[in-house]
PDB file of N, CA and C in Angstrom:
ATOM      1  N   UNK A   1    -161.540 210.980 130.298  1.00  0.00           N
ATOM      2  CA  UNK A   1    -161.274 210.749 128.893  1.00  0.00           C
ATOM      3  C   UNK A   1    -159.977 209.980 128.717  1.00  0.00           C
ATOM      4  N   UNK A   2    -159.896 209.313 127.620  1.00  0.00           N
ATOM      5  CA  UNK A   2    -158.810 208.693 127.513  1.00  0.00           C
ATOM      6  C   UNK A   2    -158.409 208.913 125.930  1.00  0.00           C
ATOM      7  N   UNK A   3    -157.025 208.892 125.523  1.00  0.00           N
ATOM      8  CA  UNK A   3    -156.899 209.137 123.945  1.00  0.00           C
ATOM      9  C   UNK A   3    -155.744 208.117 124.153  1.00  0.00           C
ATOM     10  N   UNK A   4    -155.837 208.125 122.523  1.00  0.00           N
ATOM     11  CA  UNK A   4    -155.078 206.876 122.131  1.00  0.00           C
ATOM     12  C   UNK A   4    -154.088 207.618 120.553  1.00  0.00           C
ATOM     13  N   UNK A   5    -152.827 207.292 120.513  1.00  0.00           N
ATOM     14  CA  UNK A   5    -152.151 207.608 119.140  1.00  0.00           C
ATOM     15  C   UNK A   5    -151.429 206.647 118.577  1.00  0.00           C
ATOM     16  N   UNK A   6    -151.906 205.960 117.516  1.00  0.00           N
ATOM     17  CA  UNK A   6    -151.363 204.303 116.402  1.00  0.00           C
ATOM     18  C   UNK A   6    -150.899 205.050 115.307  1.00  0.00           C
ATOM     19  N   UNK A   7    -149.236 204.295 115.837  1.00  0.00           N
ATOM     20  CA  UNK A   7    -148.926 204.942 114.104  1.00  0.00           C
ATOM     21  C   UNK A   7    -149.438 204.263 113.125  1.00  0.00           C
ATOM     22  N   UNK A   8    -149.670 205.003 111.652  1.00  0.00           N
ATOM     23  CA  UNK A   8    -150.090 204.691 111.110  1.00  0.00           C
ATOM     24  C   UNK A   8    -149.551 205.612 109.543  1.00  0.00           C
ATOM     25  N   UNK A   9    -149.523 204.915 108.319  1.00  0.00           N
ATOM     26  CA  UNK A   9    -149.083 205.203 107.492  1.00  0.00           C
ATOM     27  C   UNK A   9    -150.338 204.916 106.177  1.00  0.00           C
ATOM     28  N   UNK A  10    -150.757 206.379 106.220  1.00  0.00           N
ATOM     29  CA  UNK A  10    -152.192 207.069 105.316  1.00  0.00           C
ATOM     30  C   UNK A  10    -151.824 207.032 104.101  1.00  0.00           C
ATOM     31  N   UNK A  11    -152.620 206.577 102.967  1.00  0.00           N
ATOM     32  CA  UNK A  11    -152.003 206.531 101.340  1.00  0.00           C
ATOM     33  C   UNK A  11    -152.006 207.938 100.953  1.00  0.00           C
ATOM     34  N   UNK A  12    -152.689 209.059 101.579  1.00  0.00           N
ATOM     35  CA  UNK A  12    -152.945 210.483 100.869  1.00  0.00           C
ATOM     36  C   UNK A  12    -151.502 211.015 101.526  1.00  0.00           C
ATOM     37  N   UNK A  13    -150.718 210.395 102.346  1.00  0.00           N
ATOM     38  CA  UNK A  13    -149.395 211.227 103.018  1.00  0.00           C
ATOM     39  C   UNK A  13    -148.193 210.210 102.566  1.00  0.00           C
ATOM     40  N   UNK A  14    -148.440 208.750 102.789  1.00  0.00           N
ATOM     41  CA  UNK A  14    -147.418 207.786 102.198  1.00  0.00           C
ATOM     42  C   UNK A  14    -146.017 207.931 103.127  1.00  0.00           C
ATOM     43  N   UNK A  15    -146.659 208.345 104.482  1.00  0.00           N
ATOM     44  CA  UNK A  15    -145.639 208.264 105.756  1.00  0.00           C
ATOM     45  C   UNK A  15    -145.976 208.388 106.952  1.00  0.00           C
ATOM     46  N   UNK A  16    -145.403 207.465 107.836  1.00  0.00           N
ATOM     47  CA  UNK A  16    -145.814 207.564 109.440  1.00  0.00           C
ATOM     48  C   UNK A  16    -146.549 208.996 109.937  1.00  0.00           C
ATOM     49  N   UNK A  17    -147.307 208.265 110.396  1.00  0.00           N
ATOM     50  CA  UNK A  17    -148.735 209.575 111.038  1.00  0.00           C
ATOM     51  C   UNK A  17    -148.405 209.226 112.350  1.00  0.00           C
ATOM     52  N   UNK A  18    -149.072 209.962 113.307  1.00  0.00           N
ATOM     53  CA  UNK A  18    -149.908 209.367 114.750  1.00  0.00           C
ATOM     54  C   UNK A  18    -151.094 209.465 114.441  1.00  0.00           C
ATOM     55  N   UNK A  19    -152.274 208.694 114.847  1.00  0.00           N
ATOM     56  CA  UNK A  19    -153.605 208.567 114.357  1.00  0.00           C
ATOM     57  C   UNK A  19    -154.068 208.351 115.588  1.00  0.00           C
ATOM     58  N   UNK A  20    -154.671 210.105 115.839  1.00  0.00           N
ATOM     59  CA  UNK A  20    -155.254 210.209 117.316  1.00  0.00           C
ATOM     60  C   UNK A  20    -156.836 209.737 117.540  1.00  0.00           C
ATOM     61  N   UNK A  21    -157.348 209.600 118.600  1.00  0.00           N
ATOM     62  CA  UNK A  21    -158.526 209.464 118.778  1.00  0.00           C
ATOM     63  C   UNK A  21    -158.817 209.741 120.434  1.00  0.00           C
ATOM     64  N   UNK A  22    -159.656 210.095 120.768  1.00  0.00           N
ATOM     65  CA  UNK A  22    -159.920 210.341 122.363  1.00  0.00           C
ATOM     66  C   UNK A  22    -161.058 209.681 122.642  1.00  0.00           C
ATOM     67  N   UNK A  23    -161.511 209.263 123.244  1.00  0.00           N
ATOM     68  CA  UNK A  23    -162.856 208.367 124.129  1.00  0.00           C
ATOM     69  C   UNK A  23    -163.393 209.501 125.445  1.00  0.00           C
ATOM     70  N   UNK A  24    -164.476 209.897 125.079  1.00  0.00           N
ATOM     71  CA  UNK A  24    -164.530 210.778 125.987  1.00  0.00           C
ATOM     72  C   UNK A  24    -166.365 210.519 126.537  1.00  0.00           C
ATOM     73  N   UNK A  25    -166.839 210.825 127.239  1.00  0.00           N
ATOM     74  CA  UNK A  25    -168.166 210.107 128.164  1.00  0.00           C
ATOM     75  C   UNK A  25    -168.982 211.239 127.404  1.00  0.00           C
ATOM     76  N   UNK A  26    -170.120 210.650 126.377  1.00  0.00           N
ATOM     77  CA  UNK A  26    -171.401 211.245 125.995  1.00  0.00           C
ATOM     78  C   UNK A  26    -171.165 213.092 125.901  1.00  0.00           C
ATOM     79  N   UNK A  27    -171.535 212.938 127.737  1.00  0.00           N
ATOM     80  CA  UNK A  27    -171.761 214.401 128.106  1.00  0.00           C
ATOM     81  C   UNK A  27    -171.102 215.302 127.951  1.00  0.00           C
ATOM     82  N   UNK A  28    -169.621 215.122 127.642  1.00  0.00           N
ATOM     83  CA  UNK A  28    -168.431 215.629 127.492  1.00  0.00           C
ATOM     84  C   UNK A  28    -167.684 215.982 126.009  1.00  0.00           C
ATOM     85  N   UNK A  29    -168.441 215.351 125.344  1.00  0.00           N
ATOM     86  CA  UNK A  29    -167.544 215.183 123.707  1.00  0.00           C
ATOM     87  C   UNK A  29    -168.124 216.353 122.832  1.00  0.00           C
ATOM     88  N   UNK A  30    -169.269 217.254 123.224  1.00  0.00           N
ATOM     89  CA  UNK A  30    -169.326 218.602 122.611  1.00  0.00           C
ATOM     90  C   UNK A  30    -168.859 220.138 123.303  1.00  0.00           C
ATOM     91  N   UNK A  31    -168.056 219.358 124.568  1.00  0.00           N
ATOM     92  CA  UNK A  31    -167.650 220.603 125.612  1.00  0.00           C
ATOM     93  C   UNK A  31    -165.785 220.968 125.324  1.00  0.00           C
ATOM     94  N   UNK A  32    -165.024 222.004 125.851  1.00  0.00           N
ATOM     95  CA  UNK A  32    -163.876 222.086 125.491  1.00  0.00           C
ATOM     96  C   UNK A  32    -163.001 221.453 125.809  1.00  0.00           C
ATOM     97  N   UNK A  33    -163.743 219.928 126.598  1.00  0.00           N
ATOM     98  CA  UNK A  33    -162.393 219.211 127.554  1.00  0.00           C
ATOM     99  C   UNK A  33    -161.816 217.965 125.970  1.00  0.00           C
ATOM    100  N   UNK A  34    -162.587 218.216 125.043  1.00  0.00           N
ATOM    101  CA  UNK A  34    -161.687 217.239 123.733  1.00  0.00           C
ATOM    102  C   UNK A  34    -160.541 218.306 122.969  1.00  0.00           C
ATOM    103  N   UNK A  35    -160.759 219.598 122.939  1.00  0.00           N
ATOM    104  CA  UNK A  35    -159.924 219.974 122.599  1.00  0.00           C
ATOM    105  C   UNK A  35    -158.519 220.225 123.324  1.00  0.00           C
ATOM    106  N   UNK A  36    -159.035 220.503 124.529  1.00  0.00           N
ATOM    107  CA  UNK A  36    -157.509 220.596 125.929  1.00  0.00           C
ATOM    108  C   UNK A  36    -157.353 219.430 125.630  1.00  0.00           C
ATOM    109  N   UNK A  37    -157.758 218.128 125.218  1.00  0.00           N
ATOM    110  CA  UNK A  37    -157.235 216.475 125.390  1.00  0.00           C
ATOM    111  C   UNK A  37    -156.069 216.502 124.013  1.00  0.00           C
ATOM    112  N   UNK A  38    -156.982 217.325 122.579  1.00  0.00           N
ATOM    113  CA  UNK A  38    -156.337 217.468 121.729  1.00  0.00           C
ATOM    114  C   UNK A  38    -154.903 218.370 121.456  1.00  0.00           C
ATOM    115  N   UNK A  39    -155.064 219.462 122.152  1.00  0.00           N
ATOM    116  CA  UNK A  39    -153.790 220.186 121.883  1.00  0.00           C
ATOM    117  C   UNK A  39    -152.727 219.799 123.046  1.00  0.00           C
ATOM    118  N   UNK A  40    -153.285 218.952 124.657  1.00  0.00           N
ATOM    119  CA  UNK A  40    -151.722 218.726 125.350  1.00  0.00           C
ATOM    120  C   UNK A  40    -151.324 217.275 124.571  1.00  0.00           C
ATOM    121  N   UNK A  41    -151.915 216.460 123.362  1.00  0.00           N
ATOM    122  CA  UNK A  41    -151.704 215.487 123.255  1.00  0.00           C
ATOM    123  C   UNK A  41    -150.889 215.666 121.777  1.00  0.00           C
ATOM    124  N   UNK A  42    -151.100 216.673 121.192  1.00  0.00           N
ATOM    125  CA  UNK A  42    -150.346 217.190 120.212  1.00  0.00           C
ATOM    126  C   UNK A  42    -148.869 217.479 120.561  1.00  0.00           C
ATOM    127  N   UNK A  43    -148.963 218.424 121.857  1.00  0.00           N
ATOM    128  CA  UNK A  43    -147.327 218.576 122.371  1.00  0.00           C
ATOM    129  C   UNK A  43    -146.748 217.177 123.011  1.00  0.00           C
ATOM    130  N   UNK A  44    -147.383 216.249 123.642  1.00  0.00           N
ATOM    131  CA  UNK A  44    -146.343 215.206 123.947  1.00  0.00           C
ATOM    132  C   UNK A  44    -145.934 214.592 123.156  1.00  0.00           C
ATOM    133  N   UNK A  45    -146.958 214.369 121.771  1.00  0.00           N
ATOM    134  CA  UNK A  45    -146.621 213.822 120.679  1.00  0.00           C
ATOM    135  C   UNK A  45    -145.664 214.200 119.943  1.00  0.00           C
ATOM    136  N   UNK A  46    -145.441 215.890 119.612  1.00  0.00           N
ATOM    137  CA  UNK A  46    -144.386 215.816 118.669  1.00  0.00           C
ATOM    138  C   UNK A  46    -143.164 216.128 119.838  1.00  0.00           C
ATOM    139  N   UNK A  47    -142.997 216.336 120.997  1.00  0.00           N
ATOM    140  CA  UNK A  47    -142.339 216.268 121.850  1.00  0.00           C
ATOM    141  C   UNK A  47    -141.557 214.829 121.875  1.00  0.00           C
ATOM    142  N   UNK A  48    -141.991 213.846 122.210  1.00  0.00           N
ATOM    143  CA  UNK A  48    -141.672 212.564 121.920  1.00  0.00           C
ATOM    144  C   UNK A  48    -141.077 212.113 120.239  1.00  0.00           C
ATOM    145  N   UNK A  49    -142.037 212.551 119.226  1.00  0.00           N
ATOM    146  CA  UNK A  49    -141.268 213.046 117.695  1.00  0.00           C
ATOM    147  C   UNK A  49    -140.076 213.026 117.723  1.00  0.00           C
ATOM    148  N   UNK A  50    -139.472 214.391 118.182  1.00  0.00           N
ATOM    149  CA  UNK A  50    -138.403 215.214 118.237  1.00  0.00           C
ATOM    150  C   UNK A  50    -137.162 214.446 118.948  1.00  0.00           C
ATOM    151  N   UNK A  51    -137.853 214.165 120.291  1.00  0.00           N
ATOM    152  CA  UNK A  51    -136.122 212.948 120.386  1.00  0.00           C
ATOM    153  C   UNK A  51    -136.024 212.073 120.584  1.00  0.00           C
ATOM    154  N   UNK A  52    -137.060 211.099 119.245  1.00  0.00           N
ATOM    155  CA  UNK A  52    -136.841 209.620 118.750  1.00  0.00           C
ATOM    156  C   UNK A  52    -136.644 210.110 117.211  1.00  0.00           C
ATOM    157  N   UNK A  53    -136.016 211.056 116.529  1.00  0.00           N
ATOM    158  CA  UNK A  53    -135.219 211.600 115.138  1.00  0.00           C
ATOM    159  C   UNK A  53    -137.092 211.366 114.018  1.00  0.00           C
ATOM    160  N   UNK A  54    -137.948 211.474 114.548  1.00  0.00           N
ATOM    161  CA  UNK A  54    -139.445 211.863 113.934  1.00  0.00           C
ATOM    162  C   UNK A  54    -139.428 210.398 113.097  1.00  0.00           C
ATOM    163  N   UNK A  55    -140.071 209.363 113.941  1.00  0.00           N
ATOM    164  CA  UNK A  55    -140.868 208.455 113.759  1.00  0.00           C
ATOM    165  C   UNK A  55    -141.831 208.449 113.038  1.00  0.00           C
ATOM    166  N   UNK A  56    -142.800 209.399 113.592  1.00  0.00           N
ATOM    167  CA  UNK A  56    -143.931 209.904 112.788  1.00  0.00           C
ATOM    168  C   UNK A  56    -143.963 211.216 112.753  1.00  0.00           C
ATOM    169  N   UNK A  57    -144.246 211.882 111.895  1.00  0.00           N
ATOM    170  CA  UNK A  57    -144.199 213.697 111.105  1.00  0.00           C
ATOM    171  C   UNK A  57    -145.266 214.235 111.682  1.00  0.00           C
ATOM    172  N   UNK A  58    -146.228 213.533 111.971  1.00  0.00           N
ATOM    173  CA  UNK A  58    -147.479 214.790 112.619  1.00  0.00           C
ATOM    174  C   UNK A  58    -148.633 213.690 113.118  1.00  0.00           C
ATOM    175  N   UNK A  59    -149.776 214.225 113.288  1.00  0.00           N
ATOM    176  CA  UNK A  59    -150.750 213.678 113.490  1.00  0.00           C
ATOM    177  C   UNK A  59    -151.948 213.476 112.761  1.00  0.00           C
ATOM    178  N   UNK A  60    -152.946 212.573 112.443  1.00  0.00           N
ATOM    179  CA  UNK A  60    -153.571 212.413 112.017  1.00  0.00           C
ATOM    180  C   UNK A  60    -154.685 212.130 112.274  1.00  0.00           C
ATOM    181  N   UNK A  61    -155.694 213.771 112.582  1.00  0.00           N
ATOM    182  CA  UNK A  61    -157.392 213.358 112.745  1.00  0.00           C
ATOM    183  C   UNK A  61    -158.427 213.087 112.164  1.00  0.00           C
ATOM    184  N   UNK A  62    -159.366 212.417 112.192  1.00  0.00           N
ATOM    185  CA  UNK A  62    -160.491 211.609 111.497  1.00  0.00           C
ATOM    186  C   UNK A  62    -161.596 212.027 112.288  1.00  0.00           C
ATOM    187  N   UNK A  63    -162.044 213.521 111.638  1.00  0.00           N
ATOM    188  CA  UNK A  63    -163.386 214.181 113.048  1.00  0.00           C
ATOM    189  C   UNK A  63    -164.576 213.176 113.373  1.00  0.00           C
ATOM    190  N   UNK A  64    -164.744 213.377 114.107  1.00  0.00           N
ATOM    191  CA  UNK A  64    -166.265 212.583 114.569  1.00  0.00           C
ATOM    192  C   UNK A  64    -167.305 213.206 115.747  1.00  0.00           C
ATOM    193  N   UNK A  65    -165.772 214.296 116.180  1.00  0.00           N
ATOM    194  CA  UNK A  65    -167.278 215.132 116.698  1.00  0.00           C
ATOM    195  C   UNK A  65    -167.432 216.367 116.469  1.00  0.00           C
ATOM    196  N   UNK A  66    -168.628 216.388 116.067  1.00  0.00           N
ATOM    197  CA  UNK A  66    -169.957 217.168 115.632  1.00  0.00           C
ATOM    198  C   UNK A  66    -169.124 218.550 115.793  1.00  0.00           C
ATOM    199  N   UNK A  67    -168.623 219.135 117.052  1.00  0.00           N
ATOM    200  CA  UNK A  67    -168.360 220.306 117.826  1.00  0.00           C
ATOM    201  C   UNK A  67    -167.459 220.658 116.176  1.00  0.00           C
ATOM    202  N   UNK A  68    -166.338 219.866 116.238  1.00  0.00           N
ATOM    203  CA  UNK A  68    -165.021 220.205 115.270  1.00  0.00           C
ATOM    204  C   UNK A  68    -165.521 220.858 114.048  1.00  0.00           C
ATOM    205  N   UNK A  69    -166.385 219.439 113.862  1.00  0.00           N
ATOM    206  CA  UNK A  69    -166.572 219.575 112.467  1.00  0.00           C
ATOM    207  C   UNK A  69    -167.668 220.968 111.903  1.00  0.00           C
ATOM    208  N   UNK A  70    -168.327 221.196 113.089  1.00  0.00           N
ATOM    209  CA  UNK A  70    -169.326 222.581 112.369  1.00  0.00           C
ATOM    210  C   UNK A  70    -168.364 223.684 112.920  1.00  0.00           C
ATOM    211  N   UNK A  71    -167.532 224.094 113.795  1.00  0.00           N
ATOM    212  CA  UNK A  71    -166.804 225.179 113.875  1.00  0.00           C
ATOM    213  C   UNK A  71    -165.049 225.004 114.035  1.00  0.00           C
ATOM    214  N   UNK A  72    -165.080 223.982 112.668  1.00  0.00           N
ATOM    215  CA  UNK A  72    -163.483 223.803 112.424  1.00  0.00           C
ATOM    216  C   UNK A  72    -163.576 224.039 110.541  1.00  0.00           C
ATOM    217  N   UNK A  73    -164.241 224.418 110.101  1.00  0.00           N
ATOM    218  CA  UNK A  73    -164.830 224.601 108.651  1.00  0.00           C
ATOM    219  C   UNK A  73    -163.777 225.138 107.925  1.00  0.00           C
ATOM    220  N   UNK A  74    -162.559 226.109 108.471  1.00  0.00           N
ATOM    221  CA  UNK A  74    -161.279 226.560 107.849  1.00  0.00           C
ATOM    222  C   UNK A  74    -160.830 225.361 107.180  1.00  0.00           C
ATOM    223  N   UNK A  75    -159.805 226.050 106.292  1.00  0.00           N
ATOM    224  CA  UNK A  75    -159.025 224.905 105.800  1.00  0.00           C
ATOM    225  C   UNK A  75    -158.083 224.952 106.631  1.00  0.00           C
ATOM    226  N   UNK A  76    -157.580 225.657 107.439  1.00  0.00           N
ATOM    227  CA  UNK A  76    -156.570 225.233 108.127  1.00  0.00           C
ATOM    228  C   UNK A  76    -156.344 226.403 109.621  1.00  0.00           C
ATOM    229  N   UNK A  77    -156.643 225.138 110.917  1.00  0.00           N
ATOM    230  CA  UNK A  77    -156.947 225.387 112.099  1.00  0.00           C
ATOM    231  C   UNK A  77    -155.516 226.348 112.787  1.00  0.00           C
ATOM    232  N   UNK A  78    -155.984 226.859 113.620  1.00  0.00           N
ATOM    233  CA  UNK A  78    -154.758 227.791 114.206  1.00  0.00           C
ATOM    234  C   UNK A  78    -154.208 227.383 115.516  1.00  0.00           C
ATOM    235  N   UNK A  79    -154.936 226.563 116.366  1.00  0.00           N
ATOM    236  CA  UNK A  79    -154.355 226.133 117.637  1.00  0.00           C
ATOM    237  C   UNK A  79    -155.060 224.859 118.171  1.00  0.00           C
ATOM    238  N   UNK A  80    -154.583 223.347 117.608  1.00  0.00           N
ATOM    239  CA  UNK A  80    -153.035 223.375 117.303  1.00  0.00           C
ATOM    240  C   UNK A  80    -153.112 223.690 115.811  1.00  0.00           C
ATOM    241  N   UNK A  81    -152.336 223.504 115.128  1.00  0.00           N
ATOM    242  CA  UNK A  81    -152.752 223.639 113.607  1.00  0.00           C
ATOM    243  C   UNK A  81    -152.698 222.593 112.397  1.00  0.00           C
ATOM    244  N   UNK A  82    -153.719 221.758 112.354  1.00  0.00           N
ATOM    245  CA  UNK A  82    -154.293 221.403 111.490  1.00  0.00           C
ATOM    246  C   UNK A  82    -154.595 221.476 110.053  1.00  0.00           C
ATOM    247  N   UNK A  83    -154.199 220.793 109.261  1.00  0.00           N
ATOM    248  CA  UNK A  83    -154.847 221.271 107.709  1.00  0.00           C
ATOM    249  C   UNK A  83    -155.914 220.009 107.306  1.00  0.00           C
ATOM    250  N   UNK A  84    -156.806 220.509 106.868  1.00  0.00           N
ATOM    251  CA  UNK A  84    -157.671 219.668 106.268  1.00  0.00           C
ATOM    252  C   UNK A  84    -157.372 219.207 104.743  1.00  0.00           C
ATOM    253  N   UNK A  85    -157.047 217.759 104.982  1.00  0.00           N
ATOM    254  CA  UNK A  85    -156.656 216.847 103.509  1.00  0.00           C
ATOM    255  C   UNK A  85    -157.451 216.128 102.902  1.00  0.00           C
ATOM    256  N   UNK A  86    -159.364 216.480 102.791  1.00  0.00           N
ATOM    257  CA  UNK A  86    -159.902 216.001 102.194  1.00  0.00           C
ATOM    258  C   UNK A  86    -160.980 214.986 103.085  1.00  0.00           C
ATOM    259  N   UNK A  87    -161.505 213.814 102.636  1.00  0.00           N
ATOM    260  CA  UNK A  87    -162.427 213.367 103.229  1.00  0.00           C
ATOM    261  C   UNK A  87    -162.090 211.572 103.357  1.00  0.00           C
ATOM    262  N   UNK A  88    -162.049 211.005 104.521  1.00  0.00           N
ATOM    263  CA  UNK A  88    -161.672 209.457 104.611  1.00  0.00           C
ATOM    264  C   UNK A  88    -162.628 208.752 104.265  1.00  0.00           C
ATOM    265  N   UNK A  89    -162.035 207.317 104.086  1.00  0.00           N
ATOM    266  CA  UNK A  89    -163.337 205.961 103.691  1.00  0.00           C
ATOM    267  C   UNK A  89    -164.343 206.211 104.521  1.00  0.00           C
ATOM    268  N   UNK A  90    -164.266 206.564 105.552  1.00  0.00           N
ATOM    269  CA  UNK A  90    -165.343 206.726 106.295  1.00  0.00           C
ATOM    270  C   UNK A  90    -166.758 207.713 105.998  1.00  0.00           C
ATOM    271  N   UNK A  91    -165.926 209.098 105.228  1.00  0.00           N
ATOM    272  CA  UNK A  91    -166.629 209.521 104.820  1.00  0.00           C
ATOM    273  C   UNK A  91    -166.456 211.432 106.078  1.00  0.00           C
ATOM    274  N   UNK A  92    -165.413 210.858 106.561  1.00  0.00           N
ATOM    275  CA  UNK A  92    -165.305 212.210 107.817  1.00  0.00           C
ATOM    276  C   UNK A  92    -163.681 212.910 107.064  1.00  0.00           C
ATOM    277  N   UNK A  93    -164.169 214.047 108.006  1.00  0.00           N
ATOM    278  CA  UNK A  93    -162.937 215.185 107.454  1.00  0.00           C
ATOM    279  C   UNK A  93    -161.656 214.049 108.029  1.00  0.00           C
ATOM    280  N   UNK A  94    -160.709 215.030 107.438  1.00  0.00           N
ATOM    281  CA  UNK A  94    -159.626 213.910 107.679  1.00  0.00           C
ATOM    282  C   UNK A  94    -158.389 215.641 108.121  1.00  0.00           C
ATOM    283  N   UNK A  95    -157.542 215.869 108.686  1.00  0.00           N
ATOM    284  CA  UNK A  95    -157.052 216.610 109.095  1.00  0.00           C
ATOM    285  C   UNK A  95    -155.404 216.481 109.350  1.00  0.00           C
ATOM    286  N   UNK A  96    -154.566 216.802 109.272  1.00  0.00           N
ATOM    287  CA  UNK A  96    -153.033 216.342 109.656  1.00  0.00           C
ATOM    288  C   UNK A  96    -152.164 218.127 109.997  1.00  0.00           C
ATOM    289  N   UNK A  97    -151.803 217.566 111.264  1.00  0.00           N
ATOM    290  CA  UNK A  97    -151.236 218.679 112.037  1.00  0.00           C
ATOM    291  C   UNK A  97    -148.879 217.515 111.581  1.00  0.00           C
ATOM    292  N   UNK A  98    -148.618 218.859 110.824  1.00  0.00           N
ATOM    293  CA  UNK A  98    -146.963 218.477 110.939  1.00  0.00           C
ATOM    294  C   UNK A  98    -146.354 219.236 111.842  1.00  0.00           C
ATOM    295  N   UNK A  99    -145.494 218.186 112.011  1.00  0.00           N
ATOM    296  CA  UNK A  99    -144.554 218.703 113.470  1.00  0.00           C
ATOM    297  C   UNK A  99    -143.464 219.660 112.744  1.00  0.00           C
ATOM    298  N   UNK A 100    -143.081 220.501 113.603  1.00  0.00           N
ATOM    299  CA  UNK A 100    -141.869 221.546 113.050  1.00  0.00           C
ATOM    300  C   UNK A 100    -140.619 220.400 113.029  1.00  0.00           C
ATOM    301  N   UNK A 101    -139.524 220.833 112.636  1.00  0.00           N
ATOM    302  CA  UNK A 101    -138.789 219.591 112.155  1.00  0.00           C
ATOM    303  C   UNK A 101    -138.560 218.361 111.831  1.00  0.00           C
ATOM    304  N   UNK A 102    -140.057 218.005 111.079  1.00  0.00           N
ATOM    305  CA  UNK A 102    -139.979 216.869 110.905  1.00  0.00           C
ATOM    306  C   UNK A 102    -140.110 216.805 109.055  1.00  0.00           C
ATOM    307  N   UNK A 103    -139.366 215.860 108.463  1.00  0.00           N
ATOM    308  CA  UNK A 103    -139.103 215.829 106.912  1.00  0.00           C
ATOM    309  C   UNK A 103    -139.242 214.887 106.532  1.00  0.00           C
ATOM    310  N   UNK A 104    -140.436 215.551 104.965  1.00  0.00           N
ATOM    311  CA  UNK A 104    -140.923 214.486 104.256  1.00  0.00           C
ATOM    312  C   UNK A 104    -139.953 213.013 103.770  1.00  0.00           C
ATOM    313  N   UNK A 105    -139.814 212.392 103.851  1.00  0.00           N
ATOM    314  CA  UNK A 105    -138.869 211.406 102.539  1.00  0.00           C
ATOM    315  C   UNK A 105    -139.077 210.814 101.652  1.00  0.00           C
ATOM    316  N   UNK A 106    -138.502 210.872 100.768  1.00  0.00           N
ATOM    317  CA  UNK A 106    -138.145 210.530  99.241  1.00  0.00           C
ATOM    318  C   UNK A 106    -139.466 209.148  98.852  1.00  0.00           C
ATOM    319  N   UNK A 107    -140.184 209.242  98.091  1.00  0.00           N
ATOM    320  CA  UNK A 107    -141.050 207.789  98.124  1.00  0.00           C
ATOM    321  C   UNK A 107    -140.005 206.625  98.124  1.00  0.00           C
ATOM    322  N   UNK A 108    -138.532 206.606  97.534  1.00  0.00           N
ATOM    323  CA  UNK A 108    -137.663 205.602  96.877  1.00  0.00           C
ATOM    324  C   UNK A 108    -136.955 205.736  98.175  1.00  0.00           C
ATOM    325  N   UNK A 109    -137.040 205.774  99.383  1.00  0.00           N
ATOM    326  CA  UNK A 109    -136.170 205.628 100.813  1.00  0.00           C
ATOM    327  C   UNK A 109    -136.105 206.568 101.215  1.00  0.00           C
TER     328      UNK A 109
END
């Protein structure tokens, strides 16, 4: 598997995201090896966050597989933790995990 994180700056947050995604082979993308991809990729991420003074505040998922989306139905996931912010152009859940010390800023700077 391979994952990928583009920052990216979402109009429903109106500040630097990471906008994860993983590539993972057919056979593999309803088994638990996307979520181990998802939660050690959560810690390098806000790991890396933390001492570049939070570039980007959290992460930002866009489900697409099937697994998440029928037994991630909470509004808000416990490991890593996730809140669900509604639904993207696409038409898929849309999800954003914030990093512990990381702060909103002002729309005006």
């Amino acid at each position: 598997g391979v994952c990928t994180a583009l920052a990216t700056t979402h109009p429903r947050i109106g500040q630097p995201l990471y906008y994860w995604r993983t590539f993972v082979g057919k056979p593999w993308r309803s088994s638990p090896l996307v979520g181990l991809l998802l939660r050690k990729s959560c810690r390098v991420l806000e790991e890396h966050a933390a001492k570049n003074d939070f570039p980007c505040i959290g992460v930002l998922l866009e489900l697409e597989n099937a697994r998440f989306k029928e037994r991630g139905r909470a509004p808000v996931w416990a490991n890593p933790r996730f809140v669900y912010i509604g639904r993207s152009e696409r038409n898929l859940d849309l999800r954003v995990l914030y990093f512990d010390g990381a702060k909103l800023k002002s729309p005006q700077g």
